[in-house]
PDB file of N, CA and C in Angstrom:
ATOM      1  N   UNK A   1     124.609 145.597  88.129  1.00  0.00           N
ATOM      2  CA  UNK A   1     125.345 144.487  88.698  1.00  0.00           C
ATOM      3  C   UNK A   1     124.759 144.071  90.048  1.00  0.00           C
ATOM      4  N   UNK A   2     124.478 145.097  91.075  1.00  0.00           N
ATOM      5  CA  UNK A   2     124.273 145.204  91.893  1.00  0.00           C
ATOM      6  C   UNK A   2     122.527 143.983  92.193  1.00  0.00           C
ATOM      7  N   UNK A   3     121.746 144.397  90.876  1.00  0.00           N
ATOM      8  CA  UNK A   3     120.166 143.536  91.008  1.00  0.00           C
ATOM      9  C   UNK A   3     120.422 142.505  90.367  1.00  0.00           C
ATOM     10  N   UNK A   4     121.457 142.469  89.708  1.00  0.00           N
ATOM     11  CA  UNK A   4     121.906 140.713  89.730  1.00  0.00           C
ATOM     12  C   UNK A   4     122.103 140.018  90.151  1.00  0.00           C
ATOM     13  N   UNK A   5     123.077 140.347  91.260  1.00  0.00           N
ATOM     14  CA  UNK A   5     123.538 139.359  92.149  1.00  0.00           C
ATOM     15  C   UNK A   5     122.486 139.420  93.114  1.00  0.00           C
ATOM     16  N   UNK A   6     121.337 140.051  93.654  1.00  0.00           N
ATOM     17  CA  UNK A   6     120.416 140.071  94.780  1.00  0.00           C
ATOM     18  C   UNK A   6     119.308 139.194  94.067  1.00  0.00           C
ATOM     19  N   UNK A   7     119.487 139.359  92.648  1.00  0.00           N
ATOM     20  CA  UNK A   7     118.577 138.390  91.994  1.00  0.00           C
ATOM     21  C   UNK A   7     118.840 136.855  91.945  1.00  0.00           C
ATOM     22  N   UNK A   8     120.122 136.692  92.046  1.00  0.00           N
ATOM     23  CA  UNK A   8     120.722 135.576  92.347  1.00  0.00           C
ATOM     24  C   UNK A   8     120.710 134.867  93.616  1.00  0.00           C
ATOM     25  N   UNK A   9     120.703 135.345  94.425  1.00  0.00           N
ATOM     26  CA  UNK A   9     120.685 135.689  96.121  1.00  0.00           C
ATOM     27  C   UNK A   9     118.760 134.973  96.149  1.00  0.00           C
ATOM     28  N   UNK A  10     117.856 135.908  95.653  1.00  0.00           N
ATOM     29  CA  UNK A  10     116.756 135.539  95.441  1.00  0.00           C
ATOM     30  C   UNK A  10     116.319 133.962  95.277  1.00  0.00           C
ATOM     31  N   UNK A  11     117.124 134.094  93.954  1.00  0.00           N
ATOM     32  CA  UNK A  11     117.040 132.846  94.051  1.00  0.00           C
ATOM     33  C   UNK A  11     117.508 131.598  94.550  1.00  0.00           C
ATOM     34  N   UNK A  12     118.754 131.634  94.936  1.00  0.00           N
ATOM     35  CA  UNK A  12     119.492 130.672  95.667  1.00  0.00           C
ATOM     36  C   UNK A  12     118.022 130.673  97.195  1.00  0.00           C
ATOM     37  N   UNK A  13     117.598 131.647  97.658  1.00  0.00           N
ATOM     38  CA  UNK A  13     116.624 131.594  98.643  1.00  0.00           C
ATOM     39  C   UNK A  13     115.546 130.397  98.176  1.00  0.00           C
ATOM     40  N   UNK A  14     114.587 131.093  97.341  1.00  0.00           N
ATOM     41  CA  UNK A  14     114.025 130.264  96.909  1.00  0.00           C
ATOM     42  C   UNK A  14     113.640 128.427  96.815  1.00  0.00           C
ATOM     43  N   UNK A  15     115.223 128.070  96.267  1.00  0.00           N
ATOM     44  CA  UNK A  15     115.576 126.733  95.902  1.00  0.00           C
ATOM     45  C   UNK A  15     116.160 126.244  96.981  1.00  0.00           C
ATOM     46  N   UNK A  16     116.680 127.029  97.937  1.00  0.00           N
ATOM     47  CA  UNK A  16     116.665 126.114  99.375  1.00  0.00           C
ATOM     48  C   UNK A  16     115.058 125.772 100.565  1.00  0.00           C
ATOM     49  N   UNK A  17     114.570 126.933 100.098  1.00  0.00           N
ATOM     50  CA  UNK A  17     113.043 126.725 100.530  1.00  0.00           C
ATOM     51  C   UNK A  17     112.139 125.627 100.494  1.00  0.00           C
ATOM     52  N   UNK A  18     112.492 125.430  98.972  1.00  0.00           N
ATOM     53  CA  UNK A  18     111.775 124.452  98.063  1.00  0.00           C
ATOM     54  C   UNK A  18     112.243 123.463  98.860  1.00  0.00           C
ATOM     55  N   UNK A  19     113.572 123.413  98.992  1.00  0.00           N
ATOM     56  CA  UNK A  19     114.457 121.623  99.334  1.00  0.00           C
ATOM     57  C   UNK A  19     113.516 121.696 100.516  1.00  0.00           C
ATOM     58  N   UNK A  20     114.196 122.799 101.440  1.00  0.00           N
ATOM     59  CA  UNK A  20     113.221 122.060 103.008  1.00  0.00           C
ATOM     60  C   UNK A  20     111.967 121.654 102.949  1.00  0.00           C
ATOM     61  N   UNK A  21     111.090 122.155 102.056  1.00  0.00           N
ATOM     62  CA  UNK A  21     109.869 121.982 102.044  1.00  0.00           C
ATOM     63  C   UNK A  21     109.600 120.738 101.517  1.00  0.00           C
ATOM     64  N   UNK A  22     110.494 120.747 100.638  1.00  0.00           N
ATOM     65  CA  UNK A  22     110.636 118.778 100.388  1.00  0.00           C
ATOM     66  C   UNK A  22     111.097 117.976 101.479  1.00  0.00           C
ATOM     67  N   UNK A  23     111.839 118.436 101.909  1.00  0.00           N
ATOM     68  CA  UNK A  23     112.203 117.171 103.316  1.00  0.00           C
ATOM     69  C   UNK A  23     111.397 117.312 103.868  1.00  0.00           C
ATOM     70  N   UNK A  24     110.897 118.087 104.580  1.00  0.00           N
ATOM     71  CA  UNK A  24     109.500 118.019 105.567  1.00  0.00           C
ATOM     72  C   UNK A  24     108.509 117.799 105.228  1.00  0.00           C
ATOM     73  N   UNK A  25     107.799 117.647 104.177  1.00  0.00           N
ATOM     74  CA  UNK A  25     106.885 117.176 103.920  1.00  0.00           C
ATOM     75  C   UNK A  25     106.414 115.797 102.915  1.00  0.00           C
ATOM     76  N   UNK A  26     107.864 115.746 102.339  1.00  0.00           N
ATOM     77  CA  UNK A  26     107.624 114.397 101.350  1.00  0.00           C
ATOM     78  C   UNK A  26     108.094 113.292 101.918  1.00  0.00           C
ATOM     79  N   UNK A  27     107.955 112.185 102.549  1.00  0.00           N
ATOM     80  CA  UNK A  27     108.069 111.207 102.729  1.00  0.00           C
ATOM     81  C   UNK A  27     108.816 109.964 102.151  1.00  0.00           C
ATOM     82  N   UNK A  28     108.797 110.089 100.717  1.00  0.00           N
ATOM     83  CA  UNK A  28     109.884 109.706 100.078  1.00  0.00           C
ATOM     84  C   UNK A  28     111.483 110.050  99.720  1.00  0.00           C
ATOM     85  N   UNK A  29     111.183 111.473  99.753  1.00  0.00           N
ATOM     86  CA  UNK A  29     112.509 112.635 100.118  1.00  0.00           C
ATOM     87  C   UNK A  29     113.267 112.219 101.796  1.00  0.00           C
ATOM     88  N   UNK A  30     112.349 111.924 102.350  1.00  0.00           N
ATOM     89  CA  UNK A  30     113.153 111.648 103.534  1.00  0.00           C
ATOM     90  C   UNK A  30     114.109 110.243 103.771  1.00  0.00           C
ATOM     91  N   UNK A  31     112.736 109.588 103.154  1.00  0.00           N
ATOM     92  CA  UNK A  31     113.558 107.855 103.286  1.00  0.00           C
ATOM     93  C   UNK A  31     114.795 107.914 102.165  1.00  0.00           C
ATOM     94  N   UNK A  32     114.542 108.410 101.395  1.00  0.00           N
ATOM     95  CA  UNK A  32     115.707 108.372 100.141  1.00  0.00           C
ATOM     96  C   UNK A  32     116.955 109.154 100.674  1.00  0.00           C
ATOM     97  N   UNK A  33     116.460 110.387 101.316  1.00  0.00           N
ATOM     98  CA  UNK A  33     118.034 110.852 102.164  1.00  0.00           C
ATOM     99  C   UNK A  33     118.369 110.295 103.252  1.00  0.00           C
ATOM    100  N   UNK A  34     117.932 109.221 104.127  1.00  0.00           N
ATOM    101  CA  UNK A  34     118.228 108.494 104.899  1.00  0.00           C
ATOM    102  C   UNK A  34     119.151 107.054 104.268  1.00  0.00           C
ATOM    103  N   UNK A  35     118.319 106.722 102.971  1.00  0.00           N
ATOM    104  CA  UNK A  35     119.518 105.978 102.061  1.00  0.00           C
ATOM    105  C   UNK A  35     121.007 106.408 101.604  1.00  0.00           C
ATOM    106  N   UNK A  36     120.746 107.473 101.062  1.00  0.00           N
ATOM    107  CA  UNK A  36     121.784 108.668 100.520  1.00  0.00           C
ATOM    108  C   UNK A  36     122.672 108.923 101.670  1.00  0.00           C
ATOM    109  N   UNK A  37     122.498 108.999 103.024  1.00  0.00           N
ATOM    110  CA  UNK A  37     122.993 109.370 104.362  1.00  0.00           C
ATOM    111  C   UNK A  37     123.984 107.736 104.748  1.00  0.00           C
ATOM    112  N   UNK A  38     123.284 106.360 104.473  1.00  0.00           N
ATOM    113  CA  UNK A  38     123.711 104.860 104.504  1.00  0.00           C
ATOM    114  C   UNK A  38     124.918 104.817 103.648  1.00  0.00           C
ATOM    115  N   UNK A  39     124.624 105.367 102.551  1.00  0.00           N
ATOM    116  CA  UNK A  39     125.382 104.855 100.970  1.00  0.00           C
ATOM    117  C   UNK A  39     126.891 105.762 101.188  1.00  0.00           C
ATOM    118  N   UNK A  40     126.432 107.037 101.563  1.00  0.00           N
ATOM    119  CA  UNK A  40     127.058 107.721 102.407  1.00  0.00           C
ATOM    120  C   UNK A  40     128.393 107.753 103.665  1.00  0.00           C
ATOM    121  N   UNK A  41     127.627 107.417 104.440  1.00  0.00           N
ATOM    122  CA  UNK A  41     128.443 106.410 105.809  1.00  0.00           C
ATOM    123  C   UNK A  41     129.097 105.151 104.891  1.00  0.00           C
ATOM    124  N   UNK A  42     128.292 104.920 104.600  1.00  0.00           N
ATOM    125  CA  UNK A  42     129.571 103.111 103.781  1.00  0.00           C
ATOM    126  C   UNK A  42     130.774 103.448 102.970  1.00  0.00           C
ATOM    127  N   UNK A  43     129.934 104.489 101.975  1.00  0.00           N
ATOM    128  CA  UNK A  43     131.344 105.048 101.384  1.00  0.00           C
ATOM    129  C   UNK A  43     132.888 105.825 102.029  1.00  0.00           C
ATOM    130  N   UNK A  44     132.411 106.122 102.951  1.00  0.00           N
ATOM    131  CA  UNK A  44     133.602 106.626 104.040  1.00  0.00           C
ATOM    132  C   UNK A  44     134.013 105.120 104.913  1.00  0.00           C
ATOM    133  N   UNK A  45     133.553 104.573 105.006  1.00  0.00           N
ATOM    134  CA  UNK A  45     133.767 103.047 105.575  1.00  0.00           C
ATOM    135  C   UNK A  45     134.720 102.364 104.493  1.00  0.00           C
ATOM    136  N   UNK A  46     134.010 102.154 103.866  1.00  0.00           N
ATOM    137  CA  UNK A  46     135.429 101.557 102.967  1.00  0.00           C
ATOM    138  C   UNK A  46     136.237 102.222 101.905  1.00  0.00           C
ATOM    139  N   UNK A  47     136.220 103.812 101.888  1.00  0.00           N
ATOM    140  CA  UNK A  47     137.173 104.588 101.463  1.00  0.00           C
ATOM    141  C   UNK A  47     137.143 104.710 100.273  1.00  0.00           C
ATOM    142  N   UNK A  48     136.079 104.525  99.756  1.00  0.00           N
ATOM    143  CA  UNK A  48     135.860 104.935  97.853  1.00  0.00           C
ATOM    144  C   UNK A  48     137.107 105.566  97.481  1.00  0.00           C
ATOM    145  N   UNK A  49     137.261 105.321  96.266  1.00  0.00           N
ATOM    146  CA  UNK A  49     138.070 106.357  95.202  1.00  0.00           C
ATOM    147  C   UNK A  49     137.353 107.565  94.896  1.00  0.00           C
ATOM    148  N   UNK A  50     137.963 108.593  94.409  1.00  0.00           N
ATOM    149  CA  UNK A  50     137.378 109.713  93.979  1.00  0.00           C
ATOM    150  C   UNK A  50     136.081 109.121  92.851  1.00  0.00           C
ATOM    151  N   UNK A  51     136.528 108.590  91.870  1.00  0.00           N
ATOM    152  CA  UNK A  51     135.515 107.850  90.896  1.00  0.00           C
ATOM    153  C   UNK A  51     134.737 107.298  91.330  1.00  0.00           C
ATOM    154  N   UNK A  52     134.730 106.681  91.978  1.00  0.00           N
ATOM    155  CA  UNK A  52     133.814 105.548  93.244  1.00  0.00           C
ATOM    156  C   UNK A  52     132.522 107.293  93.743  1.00  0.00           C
ATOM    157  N   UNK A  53     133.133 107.804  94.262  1.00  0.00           N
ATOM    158  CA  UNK A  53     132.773 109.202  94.837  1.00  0.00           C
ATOM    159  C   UNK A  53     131.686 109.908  93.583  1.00  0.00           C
ATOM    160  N   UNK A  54     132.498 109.674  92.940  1.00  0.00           N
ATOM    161  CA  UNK A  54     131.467 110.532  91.885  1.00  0.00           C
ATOM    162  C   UNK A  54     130.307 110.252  91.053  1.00  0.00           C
ATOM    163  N   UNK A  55     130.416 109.027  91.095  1.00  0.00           N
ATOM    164  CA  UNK A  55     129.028 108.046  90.563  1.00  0.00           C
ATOM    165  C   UNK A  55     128.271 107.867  92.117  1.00  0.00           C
ATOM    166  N   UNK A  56     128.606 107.859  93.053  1.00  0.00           N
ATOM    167  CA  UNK A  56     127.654 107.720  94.439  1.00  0.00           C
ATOM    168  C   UNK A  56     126.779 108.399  94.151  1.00  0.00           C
ATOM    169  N   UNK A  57     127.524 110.292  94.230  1.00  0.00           N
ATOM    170  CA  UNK A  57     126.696 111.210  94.903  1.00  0.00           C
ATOM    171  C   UNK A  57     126.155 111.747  93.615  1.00  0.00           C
ATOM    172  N   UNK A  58     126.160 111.042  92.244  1.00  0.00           N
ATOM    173  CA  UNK A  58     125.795 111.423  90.983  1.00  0.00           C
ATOM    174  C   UNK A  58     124.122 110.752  91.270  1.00  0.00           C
ATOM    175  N   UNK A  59     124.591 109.669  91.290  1.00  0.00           N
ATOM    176  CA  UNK A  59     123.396 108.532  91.338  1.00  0.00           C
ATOM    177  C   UNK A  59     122.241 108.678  92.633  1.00  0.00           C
ATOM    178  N   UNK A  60     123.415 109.821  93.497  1.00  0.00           N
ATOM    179  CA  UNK A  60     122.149 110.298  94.724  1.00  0.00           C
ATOM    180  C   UNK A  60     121.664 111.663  94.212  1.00  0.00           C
ATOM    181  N   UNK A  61     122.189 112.349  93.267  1.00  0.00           N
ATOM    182  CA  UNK A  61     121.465 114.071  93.322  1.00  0.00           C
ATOM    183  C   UNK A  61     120.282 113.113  92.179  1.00  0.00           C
ATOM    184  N   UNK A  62     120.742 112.277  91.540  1.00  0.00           N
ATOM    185  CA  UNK A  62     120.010 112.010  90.505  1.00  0.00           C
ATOM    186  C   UNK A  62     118.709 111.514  90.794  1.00  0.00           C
ATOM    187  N   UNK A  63     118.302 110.757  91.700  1.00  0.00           N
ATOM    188  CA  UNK A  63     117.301 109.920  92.368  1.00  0.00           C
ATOM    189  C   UNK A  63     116.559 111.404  93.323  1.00  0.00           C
ATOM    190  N   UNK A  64     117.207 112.224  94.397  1.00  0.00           N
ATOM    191  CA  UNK A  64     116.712 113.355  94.512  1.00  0.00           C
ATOM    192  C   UNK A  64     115.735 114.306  94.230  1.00  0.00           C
ATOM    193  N   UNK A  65     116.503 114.242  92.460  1.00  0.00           N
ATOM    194  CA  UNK A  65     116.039 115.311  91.420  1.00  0.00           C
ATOM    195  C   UNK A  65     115.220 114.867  90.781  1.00  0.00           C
ATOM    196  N   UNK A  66     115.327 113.490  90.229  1.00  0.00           N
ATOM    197  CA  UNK A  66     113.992 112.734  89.713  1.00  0.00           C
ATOM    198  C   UNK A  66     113.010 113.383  90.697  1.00  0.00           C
ATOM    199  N   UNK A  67     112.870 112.325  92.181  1.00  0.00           N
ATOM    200  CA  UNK A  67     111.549 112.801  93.039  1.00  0.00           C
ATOM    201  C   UNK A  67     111.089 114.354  93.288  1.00  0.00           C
ATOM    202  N   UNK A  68     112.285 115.059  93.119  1.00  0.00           N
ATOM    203  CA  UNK A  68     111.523 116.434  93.511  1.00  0.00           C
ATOM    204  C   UNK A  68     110.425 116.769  92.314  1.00  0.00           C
ATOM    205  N   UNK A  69     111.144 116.717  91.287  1.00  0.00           N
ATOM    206  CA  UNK A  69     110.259 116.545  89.651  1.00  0.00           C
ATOM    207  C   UNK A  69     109.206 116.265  89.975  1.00  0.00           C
ATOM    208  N   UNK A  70     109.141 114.959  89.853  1.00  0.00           N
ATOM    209  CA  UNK A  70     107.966 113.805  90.278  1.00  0.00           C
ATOM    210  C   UNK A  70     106.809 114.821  91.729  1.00  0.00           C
ATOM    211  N   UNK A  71     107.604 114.966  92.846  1.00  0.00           N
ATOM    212  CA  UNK A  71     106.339 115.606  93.188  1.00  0.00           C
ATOM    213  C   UNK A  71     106.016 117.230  92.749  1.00  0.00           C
ATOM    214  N   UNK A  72     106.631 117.909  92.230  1.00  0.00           N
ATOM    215  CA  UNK A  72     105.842 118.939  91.734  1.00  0.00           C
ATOM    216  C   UNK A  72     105.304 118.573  90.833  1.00  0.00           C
ATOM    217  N   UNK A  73     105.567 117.893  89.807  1.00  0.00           N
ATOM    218  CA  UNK A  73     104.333 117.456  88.812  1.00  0.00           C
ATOM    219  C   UNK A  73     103.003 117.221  89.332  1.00  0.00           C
ATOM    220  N   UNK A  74     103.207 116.143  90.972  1.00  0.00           N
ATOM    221  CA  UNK A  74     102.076 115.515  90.874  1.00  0.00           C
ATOM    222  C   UNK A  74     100.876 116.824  91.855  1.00  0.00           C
ATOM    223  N   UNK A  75     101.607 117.552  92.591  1.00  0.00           N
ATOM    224  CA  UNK A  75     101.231 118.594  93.478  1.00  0.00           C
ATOM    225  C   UNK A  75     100.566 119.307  91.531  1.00  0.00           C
ATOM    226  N   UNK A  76     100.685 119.953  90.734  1.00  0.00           N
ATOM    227  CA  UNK A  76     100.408 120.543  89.495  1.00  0.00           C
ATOM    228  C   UNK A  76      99.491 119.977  89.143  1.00  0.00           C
ATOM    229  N   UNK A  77      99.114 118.547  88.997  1.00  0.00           N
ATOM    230  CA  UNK A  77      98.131 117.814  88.675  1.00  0.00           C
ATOM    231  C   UNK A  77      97.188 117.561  89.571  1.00  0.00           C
ATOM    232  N   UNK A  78      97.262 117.646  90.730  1.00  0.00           N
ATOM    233  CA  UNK A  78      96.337 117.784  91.718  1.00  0.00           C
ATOM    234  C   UNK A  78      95.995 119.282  91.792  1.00  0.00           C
ATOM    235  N   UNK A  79      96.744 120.161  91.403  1.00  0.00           N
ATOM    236  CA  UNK A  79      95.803 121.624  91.350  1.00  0.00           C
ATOM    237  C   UNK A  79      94.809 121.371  90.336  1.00  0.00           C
ATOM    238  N   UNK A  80      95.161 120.674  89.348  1.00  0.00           N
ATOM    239  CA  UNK A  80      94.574 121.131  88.133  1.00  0.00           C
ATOM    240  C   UNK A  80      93.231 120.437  87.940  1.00  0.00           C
ATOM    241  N   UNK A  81      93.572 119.395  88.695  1.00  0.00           N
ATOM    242  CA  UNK A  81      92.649 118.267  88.379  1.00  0.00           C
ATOM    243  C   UNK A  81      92.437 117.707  89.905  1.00  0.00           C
ATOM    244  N   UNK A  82      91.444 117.895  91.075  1.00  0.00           N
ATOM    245  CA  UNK A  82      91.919 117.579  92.182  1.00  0.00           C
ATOM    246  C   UNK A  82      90.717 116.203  92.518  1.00  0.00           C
ATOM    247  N   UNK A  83      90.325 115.464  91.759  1.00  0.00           N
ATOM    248  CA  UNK A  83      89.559 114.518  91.520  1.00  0.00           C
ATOM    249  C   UNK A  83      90.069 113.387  90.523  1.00  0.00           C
ATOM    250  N   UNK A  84      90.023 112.369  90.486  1.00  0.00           N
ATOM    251  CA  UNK A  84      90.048 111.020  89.943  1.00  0.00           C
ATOM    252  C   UNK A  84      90.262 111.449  88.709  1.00  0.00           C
ATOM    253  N   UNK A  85      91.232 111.654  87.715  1.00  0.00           N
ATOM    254  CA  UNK A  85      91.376 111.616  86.207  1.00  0.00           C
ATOM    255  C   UNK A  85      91.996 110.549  85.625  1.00  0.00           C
ATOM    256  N   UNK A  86      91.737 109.961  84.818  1.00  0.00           N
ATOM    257  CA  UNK A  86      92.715 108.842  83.980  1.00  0.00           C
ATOM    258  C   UNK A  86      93.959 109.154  83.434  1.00  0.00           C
ATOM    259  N   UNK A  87      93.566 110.261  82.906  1.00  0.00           N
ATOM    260  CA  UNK A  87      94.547 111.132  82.217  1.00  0.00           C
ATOM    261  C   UNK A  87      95.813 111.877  82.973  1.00  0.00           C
ATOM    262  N   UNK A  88      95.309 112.476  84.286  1.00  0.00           N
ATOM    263  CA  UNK A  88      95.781 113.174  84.922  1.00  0.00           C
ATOM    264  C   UNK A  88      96.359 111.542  86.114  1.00  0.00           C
ATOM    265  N   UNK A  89      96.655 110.431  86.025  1.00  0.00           N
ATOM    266  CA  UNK A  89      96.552 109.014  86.855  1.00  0.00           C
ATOM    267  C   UNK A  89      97.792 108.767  86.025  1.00  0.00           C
ATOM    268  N   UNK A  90      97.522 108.830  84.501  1.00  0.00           N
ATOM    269  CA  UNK A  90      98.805 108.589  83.499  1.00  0.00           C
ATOM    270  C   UNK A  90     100.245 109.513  83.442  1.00  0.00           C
ATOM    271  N   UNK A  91      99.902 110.663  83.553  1.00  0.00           N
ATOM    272  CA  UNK A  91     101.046 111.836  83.874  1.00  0.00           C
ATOM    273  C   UNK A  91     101.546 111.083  84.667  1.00  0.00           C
ATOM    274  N   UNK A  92     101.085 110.966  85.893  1.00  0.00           N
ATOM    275  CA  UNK A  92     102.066 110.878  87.487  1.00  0.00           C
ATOM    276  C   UNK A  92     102.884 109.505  87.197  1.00  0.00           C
ATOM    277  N   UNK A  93     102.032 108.647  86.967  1.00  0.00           N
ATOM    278  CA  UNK A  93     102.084 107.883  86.657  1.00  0.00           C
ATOM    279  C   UNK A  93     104.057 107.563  85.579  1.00  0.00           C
ATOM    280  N   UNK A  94     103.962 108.610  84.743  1.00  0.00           N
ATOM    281  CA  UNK A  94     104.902 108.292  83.882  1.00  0.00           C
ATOM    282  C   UNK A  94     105.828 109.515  84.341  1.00  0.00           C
ATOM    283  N   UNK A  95     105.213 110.426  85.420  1.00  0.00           N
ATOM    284  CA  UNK A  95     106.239 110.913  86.553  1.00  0.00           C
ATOM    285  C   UNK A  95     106.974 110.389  87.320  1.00  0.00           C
ATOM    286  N   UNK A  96     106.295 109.596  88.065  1.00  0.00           N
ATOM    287  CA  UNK A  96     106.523 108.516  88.790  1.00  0.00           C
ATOM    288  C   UNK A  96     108.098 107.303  88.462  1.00  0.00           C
ATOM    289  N   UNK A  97     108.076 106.642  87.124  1.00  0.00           N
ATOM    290  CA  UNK A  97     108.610 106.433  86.001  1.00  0.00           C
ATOM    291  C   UNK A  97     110.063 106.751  85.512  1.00  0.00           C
ATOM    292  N   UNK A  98     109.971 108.130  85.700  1.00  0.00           N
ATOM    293  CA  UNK A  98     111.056 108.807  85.410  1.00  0.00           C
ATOM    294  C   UNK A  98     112.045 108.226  86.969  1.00  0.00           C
ATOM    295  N   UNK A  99     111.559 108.743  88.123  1.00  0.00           N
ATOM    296  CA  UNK A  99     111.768 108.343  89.038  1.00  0.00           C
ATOM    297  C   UNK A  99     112.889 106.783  89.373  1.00  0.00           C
ATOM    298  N   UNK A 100     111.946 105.635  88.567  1.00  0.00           N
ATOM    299  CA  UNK A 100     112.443 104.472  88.767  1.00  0.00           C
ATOM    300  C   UNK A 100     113.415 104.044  87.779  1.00  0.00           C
ATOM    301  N   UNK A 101     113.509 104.921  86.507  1.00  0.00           N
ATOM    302  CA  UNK A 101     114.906 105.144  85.752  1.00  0.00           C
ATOM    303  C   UNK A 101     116.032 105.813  86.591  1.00  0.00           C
ATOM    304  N   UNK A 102     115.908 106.938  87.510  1.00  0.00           N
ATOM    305  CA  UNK A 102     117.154 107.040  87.979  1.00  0.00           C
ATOM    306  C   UNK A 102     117.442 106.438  89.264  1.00  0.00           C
ATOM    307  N   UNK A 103     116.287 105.538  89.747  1.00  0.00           N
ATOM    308  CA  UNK A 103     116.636 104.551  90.751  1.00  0.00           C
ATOM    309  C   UNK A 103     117.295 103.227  90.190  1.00  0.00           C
ATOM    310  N   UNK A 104     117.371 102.933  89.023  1.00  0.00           N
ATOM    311  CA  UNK A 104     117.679 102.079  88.548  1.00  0.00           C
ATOM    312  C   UNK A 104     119.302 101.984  88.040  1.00  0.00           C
ATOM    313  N   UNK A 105     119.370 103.267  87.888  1.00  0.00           N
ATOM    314  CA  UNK A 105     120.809 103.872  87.324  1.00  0.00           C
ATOM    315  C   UNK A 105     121.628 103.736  88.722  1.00  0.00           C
ATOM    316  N   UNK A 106     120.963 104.157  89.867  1.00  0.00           N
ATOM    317  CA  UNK A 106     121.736 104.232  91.167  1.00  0.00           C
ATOM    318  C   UNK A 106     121.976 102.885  91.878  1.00  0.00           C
ATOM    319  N   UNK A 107     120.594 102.002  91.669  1.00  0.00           N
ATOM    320  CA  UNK A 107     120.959 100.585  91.844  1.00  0.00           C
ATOM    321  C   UNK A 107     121.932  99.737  90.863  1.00  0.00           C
ATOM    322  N   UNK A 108     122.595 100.518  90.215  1.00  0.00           N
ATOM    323  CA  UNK A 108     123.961  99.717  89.275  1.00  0.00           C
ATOM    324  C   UNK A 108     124.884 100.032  89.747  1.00  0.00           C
ATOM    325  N   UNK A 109     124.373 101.528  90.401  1.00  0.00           N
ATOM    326  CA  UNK A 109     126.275 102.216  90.880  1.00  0.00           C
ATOM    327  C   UNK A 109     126.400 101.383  91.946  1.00  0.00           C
ATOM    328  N   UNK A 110     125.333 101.046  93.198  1.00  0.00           N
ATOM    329  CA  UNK A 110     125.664 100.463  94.243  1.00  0.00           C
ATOM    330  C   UNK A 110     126.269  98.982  93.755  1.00  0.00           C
ATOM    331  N   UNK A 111     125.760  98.501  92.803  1.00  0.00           N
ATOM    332  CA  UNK A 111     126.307  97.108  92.570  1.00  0.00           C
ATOM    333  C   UNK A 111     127.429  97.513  91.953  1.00  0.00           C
ATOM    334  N   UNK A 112     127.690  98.102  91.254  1.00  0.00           N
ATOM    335  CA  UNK A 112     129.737  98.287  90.691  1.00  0.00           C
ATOM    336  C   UNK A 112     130.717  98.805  91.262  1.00  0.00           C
ATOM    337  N   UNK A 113     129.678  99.806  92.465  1.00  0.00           N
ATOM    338  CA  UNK A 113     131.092 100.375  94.153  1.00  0.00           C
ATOM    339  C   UNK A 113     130.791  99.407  94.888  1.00  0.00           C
ATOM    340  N   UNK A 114     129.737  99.085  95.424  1.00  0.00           N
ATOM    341  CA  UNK A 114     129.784  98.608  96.705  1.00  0.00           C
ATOM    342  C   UNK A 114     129.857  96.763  96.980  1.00  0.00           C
ATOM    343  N   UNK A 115     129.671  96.231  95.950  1.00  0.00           N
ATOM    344  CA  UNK A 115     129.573  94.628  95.730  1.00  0.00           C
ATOM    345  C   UNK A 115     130.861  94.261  96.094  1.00  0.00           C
ATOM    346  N   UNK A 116     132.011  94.672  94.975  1.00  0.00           N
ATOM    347  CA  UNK A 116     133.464  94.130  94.975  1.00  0.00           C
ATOM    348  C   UNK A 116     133.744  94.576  96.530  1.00  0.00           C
ATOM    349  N   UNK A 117     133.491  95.736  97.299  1.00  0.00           N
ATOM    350  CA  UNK A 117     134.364  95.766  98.155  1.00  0.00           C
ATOM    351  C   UNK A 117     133.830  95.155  99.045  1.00  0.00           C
ATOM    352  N   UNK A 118     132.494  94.225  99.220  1.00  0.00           N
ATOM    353  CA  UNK A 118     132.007  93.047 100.590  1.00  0.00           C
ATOM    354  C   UNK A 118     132.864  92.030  99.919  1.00  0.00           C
ATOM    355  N   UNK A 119     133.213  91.855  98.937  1.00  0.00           N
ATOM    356  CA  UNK A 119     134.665  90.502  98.746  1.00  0.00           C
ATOM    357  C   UNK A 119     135.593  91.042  99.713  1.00  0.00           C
TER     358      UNK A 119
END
């Protein structure tokens, strides 16, 4: 029981590591939690509903989790391949992709919370 839970512990270490290492060094991770931080502040501004609440911060882990994806893929493909590939141009590429599907999902939530309440 006991190397379970330290294994757990382990890992919870780990996956906060990872995050910082994403904020500090990815550039898109930052501007996107500086959005997430806006969308954020507004939603306490005009007092969302719980539902309102839960598609926000859905549509923010989601956009997040896309990019973290997105750059370990592309960090993987640059090990692998650390020169000009077509192939290895198409991955990221449709890494990348994934990305602008759950930006796209989050740009609906902002238009179905946040539109009605500037009326």
């Amino acid at each position: 029981m006991i190397k379970f839970i330290s294994g757990r512990l382990k890992g919870i270490f780990y996956s906060v590591k990872g995050a910082l290492y994403l904020i500090k060094t990815e550039h898109s991770i930052q501007v996107q939690l500086f959005i997430a931080l806006l969308f954020v502040i507004a939603g306490s501004y005009f007092g969302l509903s719980n539902t309102e609440w839960l598609f926000v911060l859905l549509a923010i882990s989601l956009v997040l989790t896309a990019e973290s994806l997105n750059s370990a893929i592309e960090k993987v493909a640059d090990f692998i391949h650390p020169d000009f590939n077509k192939k290895i141009g198409l991955i990221k590429d449709v890494s990348a992709g994934a990305v602008f599907f759950a930006f796209l999902f989050a740009l609906a939530v902002v238009c179905f919370v946040y539109i009605p309440k500037l009326s």
